[in-house]
PDB file of N, CA and C in Angstrom:
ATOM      1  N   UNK A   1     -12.277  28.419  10.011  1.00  0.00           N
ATOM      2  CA  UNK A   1     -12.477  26.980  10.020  1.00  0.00           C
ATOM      3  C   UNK A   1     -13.142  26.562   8.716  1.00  0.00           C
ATOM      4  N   UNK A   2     -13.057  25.173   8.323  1.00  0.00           N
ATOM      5  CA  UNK A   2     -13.121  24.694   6.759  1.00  0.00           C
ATOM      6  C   UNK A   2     -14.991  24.224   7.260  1.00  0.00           C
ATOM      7  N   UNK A   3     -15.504  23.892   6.731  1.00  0.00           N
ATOM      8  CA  UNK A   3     -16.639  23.226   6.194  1.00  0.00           C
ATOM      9  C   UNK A   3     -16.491  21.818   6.958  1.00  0.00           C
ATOM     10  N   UNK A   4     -17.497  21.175   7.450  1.00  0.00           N
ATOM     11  CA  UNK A   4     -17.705  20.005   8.250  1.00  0.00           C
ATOM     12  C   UNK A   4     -17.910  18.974   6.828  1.00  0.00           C
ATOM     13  N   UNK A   5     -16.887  17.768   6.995  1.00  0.00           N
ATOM     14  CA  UNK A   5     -17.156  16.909   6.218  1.00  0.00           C
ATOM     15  C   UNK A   5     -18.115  16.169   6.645  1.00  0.00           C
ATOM     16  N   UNK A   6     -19.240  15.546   5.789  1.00  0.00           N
ATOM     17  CA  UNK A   6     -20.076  14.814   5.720  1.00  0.00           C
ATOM     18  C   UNK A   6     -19.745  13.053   5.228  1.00  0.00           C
ATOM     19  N   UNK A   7     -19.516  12.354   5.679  1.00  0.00           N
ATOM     20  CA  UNK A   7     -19.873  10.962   5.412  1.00  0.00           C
ATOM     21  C   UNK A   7     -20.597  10.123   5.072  1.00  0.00           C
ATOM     22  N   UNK A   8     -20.963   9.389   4.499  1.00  0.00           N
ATOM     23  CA  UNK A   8     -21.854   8.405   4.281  1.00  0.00           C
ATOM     24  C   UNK A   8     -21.257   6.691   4.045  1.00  0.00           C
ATOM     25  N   UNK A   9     -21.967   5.568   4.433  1.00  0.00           N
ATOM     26  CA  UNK A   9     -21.396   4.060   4.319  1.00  0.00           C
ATOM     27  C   UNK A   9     -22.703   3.574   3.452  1.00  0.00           C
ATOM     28  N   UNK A  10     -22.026   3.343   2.176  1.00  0.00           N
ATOM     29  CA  UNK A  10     -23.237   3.234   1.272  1.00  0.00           C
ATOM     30  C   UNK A  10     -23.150   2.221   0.541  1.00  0.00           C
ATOM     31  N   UNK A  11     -23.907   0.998  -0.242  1.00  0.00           N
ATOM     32  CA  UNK A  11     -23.707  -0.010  -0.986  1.00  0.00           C
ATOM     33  C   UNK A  11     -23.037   0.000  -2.298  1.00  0.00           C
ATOM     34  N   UNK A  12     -23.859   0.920  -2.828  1.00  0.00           N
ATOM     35  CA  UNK A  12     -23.615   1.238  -3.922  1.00  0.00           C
ATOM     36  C   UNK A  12     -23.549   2.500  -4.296  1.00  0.00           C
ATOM     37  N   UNK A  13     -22.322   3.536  -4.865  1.00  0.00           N
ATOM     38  CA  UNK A  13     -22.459   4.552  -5.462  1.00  0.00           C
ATOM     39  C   UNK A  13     -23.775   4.943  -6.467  1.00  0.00           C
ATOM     40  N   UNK A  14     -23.871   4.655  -7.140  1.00  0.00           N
ATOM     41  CA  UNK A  14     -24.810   4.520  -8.409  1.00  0.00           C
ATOM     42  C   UNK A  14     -26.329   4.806  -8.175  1.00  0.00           C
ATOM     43  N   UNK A  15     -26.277   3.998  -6.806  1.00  0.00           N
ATOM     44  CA  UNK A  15     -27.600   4.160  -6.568  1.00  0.00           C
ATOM     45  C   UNK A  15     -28.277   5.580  -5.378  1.00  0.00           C
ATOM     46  N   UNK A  16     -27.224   6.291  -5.108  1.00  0.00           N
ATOM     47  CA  UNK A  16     -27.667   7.199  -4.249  1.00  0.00           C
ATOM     48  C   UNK A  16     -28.354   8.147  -4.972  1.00  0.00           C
ATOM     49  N   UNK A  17     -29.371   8.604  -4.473  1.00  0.00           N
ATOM     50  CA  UNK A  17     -30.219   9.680  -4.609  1.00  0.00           C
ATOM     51  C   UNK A  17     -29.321  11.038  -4.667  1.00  0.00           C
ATOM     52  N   UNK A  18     -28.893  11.686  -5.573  1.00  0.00           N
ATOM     53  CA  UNK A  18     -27.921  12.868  -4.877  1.00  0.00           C
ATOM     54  C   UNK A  18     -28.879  13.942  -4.685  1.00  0.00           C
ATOM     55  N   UNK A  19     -30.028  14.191  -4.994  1.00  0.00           N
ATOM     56  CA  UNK A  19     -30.353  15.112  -4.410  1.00  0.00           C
ATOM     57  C   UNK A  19     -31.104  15.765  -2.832  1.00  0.00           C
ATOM     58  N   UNK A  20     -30.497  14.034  -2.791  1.00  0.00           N
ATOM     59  CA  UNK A  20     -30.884  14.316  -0.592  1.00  0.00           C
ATOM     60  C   UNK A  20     -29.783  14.581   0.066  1.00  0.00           C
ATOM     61  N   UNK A  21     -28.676  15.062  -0.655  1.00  0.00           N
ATOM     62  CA  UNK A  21     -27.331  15.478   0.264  1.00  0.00           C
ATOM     63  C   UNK A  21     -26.596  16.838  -0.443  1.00  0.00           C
ATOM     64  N   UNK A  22     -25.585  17.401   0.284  1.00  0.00           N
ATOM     65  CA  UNK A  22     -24.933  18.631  -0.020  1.00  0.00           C
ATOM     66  C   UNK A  22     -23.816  18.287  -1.063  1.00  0.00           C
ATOM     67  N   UNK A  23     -23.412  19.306  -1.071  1.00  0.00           N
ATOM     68  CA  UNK A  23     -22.591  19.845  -2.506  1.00  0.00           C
ATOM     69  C   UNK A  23     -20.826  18.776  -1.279  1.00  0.00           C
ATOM     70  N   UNK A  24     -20.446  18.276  -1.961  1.00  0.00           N
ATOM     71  CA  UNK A  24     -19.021  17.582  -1.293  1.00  0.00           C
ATOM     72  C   UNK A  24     -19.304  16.740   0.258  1.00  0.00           C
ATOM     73  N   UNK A  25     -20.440  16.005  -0.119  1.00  0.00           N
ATOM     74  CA  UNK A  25     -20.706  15.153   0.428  1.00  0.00           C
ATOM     75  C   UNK A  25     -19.730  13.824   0.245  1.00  0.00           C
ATOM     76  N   UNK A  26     -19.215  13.097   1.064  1.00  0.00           N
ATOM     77  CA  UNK A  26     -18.192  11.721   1.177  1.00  0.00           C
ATOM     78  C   UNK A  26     -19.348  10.645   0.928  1.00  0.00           C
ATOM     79  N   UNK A  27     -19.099   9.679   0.024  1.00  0.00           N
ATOM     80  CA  UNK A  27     -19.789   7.872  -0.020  1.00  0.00           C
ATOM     81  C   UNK A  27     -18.790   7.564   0.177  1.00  0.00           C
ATOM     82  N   UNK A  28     -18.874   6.260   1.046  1.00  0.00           N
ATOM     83  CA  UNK A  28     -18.027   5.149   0.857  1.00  0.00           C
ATOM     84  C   UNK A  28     -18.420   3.783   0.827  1.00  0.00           C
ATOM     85  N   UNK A  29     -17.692   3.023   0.062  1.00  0.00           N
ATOM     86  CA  UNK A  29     -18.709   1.676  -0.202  1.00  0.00           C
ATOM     87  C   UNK A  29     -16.910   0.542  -0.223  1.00  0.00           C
ATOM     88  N   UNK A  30     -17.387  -0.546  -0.024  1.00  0.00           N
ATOM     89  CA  UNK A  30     -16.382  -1.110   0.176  1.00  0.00           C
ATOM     90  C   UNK A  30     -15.548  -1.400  -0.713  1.00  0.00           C
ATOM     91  N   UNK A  31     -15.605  -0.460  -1.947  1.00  0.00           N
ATOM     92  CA  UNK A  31     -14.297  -0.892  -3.100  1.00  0.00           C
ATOM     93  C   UNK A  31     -13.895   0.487  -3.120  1.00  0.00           C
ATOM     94  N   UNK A  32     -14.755   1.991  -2.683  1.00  0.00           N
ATOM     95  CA  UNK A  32     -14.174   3.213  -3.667  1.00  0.00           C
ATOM     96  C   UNK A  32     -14.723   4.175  -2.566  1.00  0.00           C
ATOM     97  N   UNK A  33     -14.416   5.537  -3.037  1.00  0.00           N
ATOM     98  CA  UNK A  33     -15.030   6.663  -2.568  1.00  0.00           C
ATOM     99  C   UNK A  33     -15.623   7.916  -3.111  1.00  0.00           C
ATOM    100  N   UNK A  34     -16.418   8.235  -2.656  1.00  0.00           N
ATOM    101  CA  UNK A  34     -16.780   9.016  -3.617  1.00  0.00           C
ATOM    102  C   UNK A  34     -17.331  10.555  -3.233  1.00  0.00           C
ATOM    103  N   UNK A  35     -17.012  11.725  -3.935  1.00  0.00           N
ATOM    104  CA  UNK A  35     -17.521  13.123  -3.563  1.00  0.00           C
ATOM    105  C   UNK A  35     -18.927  13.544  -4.732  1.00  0.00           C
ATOM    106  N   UNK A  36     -19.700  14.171  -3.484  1.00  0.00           N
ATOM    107  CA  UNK A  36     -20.719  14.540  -4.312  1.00  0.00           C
ATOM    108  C   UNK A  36     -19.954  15.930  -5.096  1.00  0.00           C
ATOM    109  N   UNK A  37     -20.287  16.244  -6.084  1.00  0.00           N
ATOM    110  CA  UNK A  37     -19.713  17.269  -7.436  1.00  0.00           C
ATOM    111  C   UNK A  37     -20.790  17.743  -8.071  1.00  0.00           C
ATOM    112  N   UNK A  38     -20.818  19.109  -8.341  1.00  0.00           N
ATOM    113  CA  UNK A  38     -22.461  19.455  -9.094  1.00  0.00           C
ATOM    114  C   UNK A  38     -23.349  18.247  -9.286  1.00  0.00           C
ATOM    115  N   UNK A  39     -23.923  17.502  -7.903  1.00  0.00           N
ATOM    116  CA  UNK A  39     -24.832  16.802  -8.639  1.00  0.00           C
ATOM    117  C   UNK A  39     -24.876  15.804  -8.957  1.00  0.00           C
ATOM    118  N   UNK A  40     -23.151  15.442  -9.030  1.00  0.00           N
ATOM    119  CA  UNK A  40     -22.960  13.619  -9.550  1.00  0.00           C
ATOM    120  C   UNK A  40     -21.912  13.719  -8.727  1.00  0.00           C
ATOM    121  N   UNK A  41     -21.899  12.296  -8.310  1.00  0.00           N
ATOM    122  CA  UNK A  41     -20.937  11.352  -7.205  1.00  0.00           C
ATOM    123  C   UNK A  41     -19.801  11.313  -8.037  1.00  0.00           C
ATOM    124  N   UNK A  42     -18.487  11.709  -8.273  1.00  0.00           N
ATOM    125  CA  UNK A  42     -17.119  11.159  -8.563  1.00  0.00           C
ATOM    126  C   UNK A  42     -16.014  10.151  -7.694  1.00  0.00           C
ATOM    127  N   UNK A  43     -16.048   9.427  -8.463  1.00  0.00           N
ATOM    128  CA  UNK A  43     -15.318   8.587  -7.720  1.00  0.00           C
ATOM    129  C   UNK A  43     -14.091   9.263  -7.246  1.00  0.00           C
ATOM    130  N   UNK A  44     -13.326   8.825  -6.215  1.00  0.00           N
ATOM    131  CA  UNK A  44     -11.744   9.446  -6.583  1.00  0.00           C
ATOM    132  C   UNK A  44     -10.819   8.161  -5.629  1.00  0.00           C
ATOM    133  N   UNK A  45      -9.506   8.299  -5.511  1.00  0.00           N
ATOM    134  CA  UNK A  45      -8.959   6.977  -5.284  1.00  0.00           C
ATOM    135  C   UNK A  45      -8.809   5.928  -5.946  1.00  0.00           C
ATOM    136  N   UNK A  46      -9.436   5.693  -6.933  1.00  0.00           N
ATOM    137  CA  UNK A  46      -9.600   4.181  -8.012  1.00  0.00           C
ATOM    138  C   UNK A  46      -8.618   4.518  -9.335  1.00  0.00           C
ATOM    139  N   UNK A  47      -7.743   4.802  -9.453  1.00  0.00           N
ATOM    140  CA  UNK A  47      -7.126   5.194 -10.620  1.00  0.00           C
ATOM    141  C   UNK A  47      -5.827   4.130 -11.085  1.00  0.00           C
ATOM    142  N   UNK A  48      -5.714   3.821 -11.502  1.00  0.00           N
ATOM    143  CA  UNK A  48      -4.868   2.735 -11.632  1.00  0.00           C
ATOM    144  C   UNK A  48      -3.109   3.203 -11.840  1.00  0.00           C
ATOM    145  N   UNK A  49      -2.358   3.160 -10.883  1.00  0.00           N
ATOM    146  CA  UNK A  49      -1.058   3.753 -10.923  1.00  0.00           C
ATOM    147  C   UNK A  49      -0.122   3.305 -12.439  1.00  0.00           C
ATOM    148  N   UNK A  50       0.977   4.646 -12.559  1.00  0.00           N
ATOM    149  CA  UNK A  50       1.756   4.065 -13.717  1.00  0.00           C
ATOM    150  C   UNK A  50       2.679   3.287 -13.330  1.00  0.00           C
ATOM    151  N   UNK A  51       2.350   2.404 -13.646  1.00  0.00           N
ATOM    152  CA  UNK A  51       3.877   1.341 -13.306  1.00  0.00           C
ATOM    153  C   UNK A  51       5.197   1.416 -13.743  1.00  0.00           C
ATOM    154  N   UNK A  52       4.873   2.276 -15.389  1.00  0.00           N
ATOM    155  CA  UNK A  52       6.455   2.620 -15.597  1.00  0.00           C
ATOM    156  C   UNK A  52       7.907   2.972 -14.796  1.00  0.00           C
ATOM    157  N   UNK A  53       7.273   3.903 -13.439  1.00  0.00           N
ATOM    158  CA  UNK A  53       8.560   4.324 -12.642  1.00  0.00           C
ATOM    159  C   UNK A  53       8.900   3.359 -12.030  1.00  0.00           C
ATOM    160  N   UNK A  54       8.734   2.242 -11.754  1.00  0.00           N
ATOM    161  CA  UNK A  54       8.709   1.115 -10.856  1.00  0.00           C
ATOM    162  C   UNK A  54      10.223   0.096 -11.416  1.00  0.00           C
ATOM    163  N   UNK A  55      10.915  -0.593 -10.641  1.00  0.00           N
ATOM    164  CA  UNK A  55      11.318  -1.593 -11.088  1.00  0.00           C
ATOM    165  C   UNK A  55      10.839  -2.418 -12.153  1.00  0.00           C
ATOM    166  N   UNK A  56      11.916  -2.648 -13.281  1.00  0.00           N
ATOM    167  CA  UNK A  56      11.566  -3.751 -13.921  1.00  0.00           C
ATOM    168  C   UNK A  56      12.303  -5.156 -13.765  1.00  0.00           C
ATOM    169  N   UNK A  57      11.984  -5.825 -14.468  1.00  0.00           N
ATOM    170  CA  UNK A  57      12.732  -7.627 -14.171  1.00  0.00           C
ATOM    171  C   UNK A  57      14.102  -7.364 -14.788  1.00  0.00           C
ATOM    172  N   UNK A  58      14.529  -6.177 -15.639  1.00  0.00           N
ATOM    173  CA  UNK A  58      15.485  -6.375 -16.079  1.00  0.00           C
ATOM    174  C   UNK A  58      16.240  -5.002 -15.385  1.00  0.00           C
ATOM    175  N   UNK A  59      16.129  -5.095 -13.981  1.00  0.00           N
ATOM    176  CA  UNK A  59      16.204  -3.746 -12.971  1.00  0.00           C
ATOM    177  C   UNK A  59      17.296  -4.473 -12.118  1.00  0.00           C
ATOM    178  N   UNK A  60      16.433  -5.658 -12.081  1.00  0.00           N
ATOM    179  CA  UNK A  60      16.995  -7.038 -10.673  1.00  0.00           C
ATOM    180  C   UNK A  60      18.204  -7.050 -10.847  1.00  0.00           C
ATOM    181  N   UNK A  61      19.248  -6.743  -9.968  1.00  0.00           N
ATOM    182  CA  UNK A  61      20.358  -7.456 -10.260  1.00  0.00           C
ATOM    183  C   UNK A  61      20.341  -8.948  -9.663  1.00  0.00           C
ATOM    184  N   UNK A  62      21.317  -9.477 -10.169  1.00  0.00           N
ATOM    185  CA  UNK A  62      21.803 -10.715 -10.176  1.00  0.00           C
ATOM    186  C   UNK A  62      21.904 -11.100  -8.635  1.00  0.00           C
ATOM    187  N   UNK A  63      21.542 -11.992  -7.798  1.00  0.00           N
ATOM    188  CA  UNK A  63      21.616 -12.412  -6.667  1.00  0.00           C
ATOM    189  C   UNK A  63      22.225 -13.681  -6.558  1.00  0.00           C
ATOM    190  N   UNK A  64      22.446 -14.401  -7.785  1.00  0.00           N
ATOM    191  CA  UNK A  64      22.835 -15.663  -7.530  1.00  0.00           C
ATOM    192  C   UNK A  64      24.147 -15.765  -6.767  1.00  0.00           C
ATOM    193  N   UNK A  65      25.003 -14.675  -6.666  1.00  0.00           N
ATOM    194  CA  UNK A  65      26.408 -14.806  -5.982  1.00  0.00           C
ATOM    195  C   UNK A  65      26.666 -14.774  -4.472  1.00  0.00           C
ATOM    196  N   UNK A  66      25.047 -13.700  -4.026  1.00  0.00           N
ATOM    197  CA  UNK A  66      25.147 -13.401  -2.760  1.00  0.00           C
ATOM    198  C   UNK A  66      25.307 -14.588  -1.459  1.00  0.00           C
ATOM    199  N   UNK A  67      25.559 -14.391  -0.273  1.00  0.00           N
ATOM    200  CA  UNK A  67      25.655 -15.279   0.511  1.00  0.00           C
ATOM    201  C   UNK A  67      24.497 -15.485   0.986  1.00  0.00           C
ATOM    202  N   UNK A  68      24.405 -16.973   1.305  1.00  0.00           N
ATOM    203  CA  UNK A  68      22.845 -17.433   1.701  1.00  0.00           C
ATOM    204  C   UNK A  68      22.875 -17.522   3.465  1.00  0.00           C
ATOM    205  N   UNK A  69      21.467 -17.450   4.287  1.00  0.00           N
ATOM    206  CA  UNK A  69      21.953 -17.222   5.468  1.00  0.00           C
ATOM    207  C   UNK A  69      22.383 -18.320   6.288  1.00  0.00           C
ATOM    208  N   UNK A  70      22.684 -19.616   6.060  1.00  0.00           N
ATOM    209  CA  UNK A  70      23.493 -20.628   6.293  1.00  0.00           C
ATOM    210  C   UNK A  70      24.883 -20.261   6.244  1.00  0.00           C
ATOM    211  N   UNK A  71      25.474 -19.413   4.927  1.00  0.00           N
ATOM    212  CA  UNK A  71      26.946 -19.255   4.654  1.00  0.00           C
ATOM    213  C   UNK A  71      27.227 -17.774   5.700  1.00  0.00           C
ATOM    214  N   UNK A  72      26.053 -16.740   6.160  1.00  0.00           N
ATOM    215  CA  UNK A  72      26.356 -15.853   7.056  1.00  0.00           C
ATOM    216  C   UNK A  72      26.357 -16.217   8.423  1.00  0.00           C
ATOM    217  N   UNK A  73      25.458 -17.177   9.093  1.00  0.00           N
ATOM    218  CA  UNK A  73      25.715 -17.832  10.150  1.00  0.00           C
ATOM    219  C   UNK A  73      27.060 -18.609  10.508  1.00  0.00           C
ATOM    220  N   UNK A  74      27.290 -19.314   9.249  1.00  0.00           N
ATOM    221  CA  UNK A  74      28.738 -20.250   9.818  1.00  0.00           C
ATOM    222  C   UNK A  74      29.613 -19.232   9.820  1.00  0.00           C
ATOM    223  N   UNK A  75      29.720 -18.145   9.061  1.00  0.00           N
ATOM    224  CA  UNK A  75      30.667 -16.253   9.200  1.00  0.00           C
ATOM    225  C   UNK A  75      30.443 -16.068  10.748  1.00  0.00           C
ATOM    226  N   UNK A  76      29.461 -16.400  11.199  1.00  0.00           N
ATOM    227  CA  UNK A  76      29.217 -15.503  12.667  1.00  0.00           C
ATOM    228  C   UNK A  76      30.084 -16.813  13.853  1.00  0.00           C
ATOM    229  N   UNK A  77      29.491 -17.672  13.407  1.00  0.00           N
ATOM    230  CA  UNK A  77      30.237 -18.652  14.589  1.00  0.00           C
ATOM    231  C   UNK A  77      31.350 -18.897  14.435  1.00  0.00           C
ATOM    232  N   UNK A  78      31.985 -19.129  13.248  1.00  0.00           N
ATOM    233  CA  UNK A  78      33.402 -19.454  13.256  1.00  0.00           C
ATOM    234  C   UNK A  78      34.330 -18.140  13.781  1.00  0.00           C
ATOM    235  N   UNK A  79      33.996 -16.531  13.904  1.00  0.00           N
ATOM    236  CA  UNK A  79      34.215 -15.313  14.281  1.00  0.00           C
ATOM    237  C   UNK A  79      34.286 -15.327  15.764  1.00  0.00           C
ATOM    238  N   UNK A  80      33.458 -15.910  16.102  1.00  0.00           N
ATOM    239  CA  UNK A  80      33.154 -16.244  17.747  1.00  0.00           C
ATOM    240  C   UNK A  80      33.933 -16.831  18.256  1.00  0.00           C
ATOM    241  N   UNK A  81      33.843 -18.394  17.348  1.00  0.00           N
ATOM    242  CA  UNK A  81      34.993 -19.203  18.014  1.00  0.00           C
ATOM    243  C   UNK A  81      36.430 -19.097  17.878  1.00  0.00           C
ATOM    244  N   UNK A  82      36.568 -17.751  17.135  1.00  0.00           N
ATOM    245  CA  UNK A  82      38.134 -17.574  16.902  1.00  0.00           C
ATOM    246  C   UNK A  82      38.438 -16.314  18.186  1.00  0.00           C
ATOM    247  N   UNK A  83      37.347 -15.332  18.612  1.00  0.00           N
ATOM    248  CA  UNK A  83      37.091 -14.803  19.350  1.00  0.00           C
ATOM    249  C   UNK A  83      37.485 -15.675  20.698  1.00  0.00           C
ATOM    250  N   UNK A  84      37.520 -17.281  21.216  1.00  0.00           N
ATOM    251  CA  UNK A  84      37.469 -17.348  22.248  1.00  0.00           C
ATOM    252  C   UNK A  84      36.490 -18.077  22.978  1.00  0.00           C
ATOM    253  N   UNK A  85      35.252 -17.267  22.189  1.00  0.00           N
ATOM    254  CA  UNK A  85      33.740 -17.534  22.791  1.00  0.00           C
ATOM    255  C   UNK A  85      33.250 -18.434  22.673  1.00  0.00           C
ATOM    256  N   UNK A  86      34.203 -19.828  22.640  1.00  0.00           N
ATOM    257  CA  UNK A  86      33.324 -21.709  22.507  1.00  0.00           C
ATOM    258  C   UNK A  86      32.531 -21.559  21.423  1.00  0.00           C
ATOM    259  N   UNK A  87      32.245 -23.270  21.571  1.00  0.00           N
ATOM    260  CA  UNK A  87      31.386 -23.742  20.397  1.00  0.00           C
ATOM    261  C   UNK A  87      30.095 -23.204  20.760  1.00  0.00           C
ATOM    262  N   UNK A  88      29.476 -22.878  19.208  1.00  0.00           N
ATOM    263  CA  UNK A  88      27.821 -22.329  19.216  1.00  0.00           C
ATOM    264  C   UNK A  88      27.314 -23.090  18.601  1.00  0.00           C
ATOM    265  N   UNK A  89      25.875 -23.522  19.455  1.00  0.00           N
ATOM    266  CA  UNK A  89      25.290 -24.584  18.447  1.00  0.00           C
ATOM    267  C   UNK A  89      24.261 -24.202  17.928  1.00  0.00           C
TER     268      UNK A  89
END
């Protein structure tokens, strides 16, 4: 079995005392988290992702052609009513 994680709900990183807690001790404060590390709190989680892999604006294709859902609804009822199945209102 692994080691019992320890927790803490704390204001501020910065300000904890680290030498009143163990070696991979958890803070958490309401923006970040943090592991105690020889001694000093590291943040981890806060890293700012690369956006490069992501869609760009010039990724978008073109939508202006697609059907809007007014032009797929009147597709569905006029299908119906050729079906048989009366007017839909």
């Amino acid at each position: 079995m692994g080691k019992k994680i320890t927790a803490y709900k704390v204001t501020n990183l910065s300000k904890v005392n680290t030498e009143l807690y163990l070696e991979g001790d958890h803070f958490i404060t309401n923006r970040s988290v943090g592991i105690l590390v020889n001694g000093k709190i590291k943040t981890i989680g806060n890293d700012t992702p690369d956006l490069s892999d992501y869609a760009k604006l010039e990724d978008i294709p073109d939508v202006s052609n697609f059907l809007t859902s007014e032009e797929v609804q009147q597709m569905i009822d006029e299908a119906i009513a050729d079906l048989g199945g009366g007017e839909v209102e």
